[in-house]
N, C-alpha and C. Protein backbone atom coordinates (compact mmCIF):
# COMPACT_ATOMS: atom_id res chain seq x y z
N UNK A 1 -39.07 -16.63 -10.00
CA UNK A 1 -38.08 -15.95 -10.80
C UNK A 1 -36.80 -15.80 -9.97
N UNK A 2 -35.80 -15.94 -10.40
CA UNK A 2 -34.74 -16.05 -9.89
C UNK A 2 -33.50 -14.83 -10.23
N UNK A 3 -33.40 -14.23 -9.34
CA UNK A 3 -32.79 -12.85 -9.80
C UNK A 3 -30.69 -12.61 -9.83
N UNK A 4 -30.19 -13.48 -9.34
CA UNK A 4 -28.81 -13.66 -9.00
C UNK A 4 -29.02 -15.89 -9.56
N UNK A 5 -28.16 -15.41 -10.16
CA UNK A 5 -27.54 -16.69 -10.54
C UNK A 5 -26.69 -17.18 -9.03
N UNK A 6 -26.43 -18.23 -8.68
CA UNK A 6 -25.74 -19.05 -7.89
C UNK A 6 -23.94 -18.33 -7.73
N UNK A 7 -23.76 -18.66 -9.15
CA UNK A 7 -21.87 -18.43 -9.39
C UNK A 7 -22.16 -16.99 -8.97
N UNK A 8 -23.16 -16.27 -9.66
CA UNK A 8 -22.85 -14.67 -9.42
C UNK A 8 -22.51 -14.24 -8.53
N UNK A 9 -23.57 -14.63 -7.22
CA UNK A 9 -23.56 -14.07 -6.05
C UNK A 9 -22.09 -14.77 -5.23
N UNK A 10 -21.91 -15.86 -5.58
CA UNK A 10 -20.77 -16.33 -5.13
C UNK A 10 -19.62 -15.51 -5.37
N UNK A 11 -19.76 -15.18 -6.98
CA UNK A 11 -18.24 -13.94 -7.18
C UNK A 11 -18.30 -12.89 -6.42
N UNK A 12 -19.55 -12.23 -6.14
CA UNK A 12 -19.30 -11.15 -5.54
C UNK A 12 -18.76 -11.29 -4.18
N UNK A 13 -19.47 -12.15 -3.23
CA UNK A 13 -18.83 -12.73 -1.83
C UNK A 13 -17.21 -13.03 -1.98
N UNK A 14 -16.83 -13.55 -3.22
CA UNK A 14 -15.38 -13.86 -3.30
C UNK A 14 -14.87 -12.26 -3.29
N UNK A 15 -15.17 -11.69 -4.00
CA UNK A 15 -14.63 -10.37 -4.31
C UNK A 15 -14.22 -9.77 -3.34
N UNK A 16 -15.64 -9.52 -1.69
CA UNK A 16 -16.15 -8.77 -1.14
C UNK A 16 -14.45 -9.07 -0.02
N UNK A 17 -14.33 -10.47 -0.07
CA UNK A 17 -13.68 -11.13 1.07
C UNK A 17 -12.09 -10.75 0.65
N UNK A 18 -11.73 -10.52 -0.93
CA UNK A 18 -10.37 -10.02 -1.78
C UNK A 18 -10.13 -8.44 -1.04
N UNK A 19 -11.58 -8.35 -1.06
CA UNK A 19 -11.39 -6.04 -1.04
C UNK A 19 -11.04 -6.04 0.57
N UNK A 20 -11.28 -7.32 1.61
CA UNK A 20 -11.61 -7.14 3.26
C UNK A 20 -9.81 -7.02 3.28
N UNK A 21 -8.95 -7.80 2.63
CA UNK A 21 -7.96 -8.20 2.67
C UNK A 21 -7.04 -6.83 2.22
N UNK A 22 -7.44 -6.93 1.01
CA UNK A 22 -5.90 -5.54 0.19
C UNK A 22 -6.56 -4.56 0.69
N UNK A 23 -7.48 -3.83 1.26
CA UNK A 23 -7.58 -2.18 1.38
C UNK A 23 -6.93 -2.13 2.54
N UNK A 24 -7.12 -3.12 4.27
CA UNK A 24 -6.25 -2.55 5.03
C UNK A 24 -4.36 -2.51 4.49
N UNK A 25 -4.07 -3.45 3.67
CA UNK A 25 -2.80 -3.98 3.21
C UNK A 25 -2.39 -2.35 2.52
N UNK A 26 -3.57 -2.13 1.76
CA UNK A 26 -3.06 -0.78 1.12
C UNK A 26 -2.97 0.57 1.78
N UNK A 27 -3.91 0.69 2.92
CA UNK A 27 -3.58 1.55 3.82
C UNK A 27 -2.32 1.21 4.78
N UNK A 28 -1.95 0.39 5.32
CA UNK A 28 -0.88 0.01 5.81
C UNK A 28 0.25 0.40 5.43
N UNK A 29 0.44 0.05 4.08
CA UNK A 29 2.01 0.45 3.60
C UNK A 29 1.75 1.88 2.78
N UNK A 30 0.52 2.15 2.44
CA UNK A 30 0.70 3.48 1.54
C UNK A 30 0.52 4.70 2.70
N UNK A 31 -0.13 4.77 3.89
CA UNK A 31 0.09 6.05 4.36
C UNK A 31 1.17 6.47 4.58
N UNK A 32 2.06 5.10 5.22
CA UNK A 32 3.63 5.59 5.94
C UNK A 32 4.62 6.27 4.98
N UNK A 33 4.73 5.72 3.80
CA UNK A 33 5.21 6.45 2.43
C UNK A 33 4.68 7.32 1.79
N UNK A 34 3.43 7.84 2.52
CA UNK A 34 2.46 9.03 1.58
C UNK A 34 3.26 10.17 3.47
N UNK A 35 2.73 10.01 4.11
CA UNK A 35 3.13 10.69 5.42
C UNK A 35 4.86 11.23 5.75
N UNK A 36 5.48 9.89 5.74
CA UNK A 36 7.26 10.03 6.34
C UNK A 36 7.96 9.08 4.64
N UNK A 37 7.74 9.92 3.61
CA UNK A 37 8.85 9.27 2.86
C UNK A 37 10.61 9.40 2.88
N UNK A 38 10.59 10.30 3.39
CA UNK A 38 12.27 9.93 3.66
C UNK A 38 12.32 9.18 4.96
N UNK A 39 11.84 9.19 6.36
CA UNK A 39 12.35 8.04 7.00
C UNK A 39 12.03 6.81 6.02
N UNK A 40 11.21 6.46 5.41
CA UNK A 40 11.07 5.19 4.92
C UNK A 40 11.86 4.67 4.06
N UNK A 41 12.53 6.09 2.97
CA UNK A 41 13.30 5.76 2.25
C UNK A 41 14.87 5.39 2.68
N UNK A 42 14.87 5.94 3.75
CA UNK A 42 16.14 5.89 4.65
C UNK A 42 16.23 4.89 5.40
N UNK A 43 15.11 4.09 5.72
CA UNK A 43 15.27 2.59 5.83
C UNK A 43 15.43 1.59 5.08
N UNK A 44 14.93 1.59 3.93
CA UNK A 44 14.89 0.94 2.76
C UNK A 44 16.38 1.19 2.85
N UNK A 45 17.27 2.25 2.59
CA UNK A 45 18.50 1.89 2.16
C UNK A 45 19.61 1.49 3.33
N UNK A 46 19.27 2.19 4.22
CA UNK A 46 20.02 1.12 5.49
C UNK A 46 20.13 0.00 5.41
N UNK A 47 18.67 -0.73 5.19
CA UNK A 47 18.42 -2.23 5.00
C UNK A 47 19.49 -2.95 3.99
N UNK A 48 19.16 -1.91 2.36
CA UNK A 48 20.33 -1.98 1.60
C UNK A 48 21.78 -2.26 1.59
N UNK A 49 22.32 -1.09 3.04
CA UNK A 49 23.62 -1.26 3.47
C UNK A 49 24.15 -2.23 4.44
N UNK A 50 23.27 -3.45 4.25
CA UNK A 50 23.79 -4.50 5.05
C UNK A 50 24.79 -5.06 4.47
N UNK A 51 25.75 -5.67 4.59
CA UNK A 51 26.93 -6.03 4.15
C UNK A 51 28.15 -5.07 3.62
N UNK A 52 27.83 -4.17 3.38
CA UNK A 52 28.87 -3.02 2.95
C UNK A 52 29.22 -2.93 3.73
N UNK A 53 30.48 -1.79 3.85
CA UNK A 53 31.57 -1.11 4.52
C UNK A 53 30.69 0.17 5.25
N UNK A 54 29.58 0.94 4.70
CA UNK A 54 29.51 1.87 5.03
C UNK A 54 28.56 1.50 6.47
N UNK A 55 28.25 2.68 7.48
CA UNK A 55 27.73 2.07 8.50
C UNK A 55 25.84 2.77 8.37
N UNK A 56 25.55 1.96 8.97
CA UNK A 56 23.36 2.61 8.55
C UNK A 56 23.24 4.34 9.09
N UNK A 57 24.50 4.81 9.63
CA UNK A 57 24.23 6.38 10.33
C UNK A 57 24.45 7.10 9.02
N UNK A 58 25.48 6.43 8.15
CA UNK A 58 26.02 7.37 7.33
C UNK A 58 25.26 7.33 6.02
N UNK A 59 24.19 6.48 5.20
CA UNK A 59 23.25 6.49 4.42
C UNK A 59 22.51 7.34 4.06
N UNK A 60 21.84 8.04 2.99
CA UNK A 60 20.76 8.50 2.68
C UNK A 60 20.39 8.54 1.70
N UNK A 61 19.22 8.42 0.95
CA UNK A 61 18.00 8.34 -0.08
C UNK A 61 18.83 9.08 -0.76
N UNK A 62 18.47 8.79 -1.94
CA UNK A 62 18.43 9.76 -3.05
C UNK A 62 17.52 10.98 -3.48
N UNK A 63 17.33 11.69 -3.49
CA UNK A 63 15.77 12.71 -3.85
C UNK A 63 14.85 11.95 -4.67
N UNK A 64 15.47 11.55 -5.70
CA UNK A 64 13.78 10.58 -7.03
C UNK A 64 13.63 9.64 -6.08
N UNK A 65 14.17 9.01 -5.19
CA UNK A 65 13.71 7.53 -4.33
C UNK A 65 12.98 8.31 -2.99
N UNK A 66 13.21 9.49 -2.78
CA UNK A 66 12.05 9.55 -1.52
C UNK A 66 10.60 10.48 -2.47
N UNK A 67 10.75 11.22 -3.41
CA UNK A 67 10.00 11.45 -4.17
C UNK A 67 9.06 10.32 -4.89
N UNK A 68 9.53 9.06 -5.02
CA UNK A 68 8.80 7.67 -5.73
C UNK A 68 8.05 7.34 -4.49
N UNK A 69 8.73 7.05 -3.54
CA UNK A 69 8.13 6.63 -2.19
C UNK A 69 6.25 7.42 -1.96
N UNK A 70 6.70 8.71 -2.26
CA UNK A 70 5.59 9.62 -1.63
C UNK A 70 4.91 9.35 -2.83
N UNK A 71 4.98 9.70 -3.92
CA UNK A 71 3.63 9.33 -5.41
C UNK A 71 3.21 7.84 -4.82
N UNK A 72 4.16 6.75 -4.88
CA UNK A 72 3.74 5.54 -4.32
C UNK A 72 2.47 5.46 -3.17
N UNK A 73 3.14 6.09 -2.24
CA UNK A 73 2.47 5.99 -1.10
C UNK A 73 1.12 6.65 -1.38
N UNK A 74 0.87 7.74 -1.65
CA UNK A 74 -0.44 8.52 -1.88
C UNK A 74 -1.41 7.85 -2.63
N UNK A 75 -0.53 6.96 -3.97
CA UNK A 75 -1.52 6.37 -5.17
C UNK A 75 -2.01 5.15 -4.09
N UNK A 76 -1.07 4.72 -3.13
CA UNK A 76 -2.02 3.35 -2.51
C UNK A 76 -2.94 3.64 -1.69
N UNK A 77 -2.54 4.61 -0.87
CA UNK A 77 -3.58 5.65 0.21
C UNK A 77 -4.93 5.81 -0.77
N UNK A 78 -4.49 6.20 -1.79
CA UNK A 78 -5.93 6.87 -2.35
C UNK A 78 -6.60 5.77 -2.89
N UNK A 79 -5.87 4.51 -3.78
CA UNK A 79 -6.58 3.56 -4.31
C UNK A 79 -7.75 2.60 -2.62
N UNK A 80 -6.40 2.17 -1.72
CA UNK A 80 -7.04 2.06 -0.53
C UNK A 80 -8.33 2.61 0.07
N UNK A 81 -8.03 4.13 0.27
CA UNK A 81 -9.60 4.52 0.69
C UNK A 81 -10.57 4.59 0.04
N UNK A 82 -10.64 4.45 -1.88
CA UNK A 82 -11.64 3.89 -2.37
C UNK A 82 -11.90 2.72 -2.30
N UNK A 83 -11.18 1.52 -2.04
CA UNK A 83 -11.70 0.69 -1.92
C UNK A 83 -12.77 0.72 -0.43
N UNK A 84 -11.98 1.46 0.67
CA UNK A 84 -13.21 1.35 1.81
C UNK A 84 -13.77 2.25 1.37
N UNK A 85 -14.29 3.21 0.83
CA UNK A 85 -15.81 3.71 0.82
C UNK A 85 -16.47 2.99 -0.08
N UNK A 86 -15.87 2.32 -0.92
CA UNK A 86 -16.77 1.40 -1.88
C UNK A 86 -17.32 0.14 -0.72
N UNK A 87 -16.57 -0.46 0.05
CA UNK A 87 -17.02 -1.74 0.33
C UNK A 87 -18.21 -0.89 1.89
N UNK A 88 -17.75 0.69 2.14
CA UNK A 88 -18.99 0.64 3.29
C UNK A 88 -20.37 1.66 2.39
N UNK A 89 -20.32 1.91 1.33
CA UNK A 89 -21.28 2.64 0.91
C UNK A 89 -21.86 1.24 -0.03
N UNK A 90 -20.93 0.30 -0.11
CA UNK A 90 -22.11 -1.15 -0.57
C UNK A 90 -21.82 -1.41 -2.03
């Protein structure tokens, strides 16, 4: 009797090797924006002020753009660490 089909077990190994990839990706960029959203947002727009007149000292975020940053950051933090307790609890 044969309990896993061939393709099945194959999807899941594909899957397993998708989740090895995006959860550090999602911890990576979502703590720093869940942790320091205005430095981040304040880089983001520095970056922005390349070519303008104004100089990267004199820049700063808007409030809804370091506020987006932090919901951002937390929803990836949190989607992230479910994905690792899912892939170490199996």
């Amino acid at each position: 009797m044969v309990l896993f089909h061939k393709s099945y077990t194959t999807h899941l190994l594909r899957a397993n090797m998708e989740a090895i990839i995006i959860v550090p990706v999602l911890l990576a960029f979502g703590l720093p924006g869940a942790l320091w959203p205005y430095k981040l947002s304040r880089l983001q727009e520095q970056f922005d002020s390349i070519g303008s007149r104004r100089s990267w000292s004199e820049v700063e975020p808007a409030d809804w753009k370091v506020g987006l940053t932090r919901i951002l950051g937390i929803g990836m933090s949190v989607i992230g660490a479910i994905g690792a307790l899912s892939m170490i609890v199996g």
